[in-house]
C-alpha atoms as a PDB file:
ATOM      1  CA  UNK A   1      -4.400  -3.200  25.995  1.00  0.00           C
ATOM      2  CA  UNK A   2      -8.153  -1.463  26.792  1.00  0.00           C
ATOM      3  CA  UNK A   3     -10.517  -1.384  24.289  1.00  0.00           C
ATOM      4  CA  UNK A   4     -10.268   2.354  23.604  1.00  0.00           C
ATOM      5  CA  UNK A   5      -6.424   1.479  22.131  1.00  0.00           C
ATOM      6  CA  UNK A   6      -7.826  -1.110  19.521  1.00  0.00           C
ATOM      7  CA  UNK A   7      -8.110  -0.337  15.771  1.00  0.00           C
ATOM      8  CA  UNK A   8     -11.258  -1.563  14.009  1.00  0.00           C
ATOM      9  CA  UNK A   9      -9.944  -5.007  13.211  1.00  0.00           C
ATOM     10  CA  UNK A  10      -8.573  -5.858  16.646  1.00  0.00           C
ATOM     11  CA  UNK A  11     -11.568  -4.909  18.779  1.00  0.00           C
ATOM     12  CA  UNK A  12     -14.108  -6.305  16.319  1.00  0.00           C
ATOM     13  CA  UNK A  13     -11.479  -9.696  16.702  1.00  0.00           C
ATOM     14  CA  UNK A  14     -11.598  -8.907  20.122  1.00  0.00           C
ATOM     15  CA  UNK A  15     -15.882  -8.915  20.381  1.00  0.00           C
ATOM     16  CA  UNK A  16     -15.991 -12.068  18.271  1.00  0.00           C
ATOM     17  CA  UNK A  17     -13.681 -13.781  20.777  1.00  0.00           C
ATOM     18  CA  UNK A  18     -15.795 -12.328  23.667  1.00  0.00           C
ATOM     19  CA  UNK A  19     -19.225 -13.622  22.177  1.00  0.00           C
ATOM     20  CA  UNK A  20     -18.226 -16.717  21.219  1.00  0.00           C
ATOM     21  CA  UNK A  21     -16.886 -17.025  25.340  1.00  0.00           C
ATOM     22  CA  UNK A  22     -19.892 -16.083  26.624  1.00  0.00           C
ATOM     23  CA  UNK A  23     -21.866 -18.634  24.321  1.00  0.00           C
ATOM     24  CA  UNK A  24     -20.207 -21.020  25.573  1.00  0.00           C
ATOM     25  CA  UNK A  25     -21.982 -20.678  29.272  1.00  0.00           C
ATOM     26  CA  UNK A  26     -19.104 -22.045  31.859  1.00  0.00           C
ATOM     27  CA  UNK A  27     -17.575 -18.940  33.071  1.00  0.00           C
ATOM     28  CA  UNK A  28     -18.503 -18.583  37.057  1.00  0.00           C
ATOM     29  CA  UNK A  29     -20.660 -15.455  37.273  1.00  0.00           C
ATOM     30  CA  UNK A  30     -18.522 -12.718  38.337  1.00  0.00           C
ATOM     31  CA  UNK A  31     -16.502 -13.814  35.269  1.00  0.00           C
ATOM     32  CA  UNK A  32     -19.547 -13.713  33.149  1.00  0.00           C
ATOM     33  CA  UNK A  33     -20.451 -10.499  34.414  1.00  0.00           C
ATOM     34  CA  UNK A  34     -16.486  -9.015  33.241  1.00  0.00           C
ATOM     35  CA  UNK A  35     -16.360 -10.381  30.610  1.00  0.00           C
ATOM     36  CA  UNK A  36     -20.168  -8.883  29.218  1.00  0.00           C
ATOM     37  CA  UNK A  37     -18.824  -5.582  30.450  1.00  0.00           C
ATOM     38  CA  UNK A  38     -15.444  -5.970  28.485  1.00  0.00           C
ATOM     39  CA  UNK A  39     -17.812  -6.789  25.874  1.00  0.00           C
ATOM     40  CA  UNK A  40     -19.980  -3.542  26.015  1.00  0.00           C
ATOM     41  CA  UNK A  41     -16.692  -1.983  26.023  1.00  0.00           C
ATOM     42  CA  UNK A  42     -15.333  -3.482  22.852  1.00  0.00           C
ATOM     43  CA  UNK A  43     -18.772  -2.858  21.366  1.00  0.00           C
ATOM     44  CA  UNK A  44     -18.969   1.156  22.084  1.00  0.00           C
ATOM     45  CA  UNK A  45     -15.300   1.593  20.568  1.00  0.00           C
ATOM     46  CA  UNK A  46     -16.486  -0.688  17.145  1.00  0.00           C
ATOM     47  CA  UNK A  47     -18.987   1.948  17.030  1.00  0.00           C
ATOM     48  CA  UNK A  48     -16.735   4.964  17.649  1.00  0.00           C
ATOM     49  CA  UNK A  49     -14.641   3.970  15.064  1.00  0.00           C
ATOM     50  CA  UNK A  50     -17.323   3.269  12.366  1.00  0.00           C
ATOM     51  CA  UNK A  51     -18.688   6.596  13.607  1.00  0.00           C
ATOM     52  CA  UNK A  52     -15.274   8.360  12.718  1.00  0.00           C
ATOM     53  CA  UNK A  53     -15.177   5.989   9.546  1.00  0.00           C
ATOM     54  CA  UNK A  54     -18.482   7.123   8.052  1.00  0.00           C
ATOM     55  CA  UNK A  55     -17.743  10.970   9.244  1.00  0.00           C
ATOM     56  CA  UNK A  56     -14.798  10.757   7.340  1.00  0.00           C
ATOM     57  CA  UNK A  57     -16.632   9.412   3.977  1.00  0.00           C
ATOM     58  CA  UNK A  58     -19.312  11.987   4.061  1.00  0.00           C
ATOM     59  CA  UNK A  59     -17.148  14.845   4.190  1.00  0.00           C
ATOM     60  CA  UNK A  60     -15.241  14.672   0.805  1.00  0.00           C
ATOM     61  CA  UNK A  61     -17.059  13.662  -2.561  1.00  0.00           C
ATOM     62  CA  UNK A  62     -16.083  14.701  -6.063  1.00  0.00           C
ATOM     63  CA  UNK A  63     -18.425  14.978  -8.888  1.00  0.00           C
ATOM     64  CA  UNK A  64     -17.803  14.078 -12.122  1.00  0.00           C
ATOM     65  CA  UNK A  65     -17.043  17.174 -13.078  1.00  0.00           C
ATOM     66  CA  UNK A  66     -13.546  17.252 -10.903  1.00  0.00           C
ATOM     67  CA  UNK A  67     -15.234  20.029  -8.344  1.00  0.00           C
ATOM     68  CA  UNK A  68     -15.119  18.512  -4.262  1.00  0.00           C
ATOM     69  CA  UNK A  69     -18.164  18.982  -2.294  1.00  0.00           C
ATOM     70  CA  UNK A  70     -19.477  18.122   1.316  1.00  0.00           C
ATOM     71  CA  UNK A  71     -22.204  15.146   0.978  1.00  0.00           C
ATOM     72  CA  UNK A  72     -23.697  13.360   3.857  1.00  0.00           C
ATOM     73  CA  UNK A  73     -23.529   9.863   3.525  1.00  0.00           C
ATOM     74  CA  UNK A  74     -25.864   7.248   2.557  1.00  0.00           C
ATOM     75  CA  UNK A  75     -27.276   5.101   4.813  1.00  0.00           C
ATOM     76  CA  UNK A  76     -27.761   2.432   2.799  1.00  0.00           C
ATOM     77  CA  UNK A  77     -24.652   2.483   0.864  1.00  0.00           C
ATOM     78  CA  UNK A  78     -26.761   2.161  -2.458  1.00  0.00           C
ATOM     79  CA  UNK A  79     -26.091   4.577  -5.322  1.00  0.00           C
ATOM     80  CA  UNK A  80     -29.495   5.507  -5.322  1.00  0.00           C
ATOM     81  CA  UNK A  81     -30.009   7.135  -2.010  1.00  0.00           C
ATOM     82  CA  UNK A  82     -27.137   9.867  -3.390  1.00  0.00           C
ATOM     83  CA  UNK A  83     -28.591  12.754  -5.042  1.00  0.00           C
ATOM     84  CA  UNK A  84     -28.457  12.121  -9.080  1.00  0.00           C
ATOM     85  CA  UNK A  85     -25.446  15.032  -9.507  1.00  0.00           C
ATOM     86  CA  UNK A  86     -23.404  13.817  -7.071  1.00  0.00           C
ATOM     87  CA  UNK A  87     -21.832  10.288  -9.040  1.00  0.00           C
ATOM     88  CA  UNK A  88     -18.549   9.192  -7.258  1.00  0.00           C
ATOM     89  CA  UNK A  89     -15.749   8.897  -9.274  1.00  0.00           C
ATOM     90  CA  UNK A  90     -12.397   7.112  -9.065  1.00  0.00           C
END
């Protein structure tokens, strides 16, 4: 299966797996070399995903008032970084 086929879970499995070969130093070079570029690979759909992921997020908020709006989303993922009137709710 190529990387651009793999939910979040299975290529960020997939990375790990491909890090933790490379540590490990014994592959013959051309081997190394594949196996980095399957790894750049992995990497750039990870961050397609998270892209799509975070997209996603910032598009729908509610206020506490019920009303929907469009909010971008926080970079940090803290509270305070959201404007004051714009509270998630459950």
């Amino acid at each position: 299966m190529g990387a651009e086929e793999l939910d979040f879970e299975a290529a960020f499995a997939r990375l790990e797996e491909t890090v933790r070969i490379l540590e490990q130093g014994d592959l013959p070079l051309a081997e190394l070399v594949a196996t980095y570029e399957e790894g750049v690979l992995i990497s750039a759909r990870c961050a397609q995903l998270l892209d799509a992921a975070e997209l996603r997020i910032s598009q729908v908020a509610q206020r506490v008032d019920g009303t929907v709006e469009l909010l971008p989303w926080a970079t940090s993922g803290h509270a305070s970084d959201r404007p004051a009137d714009s509270a998630m709710t459950d």
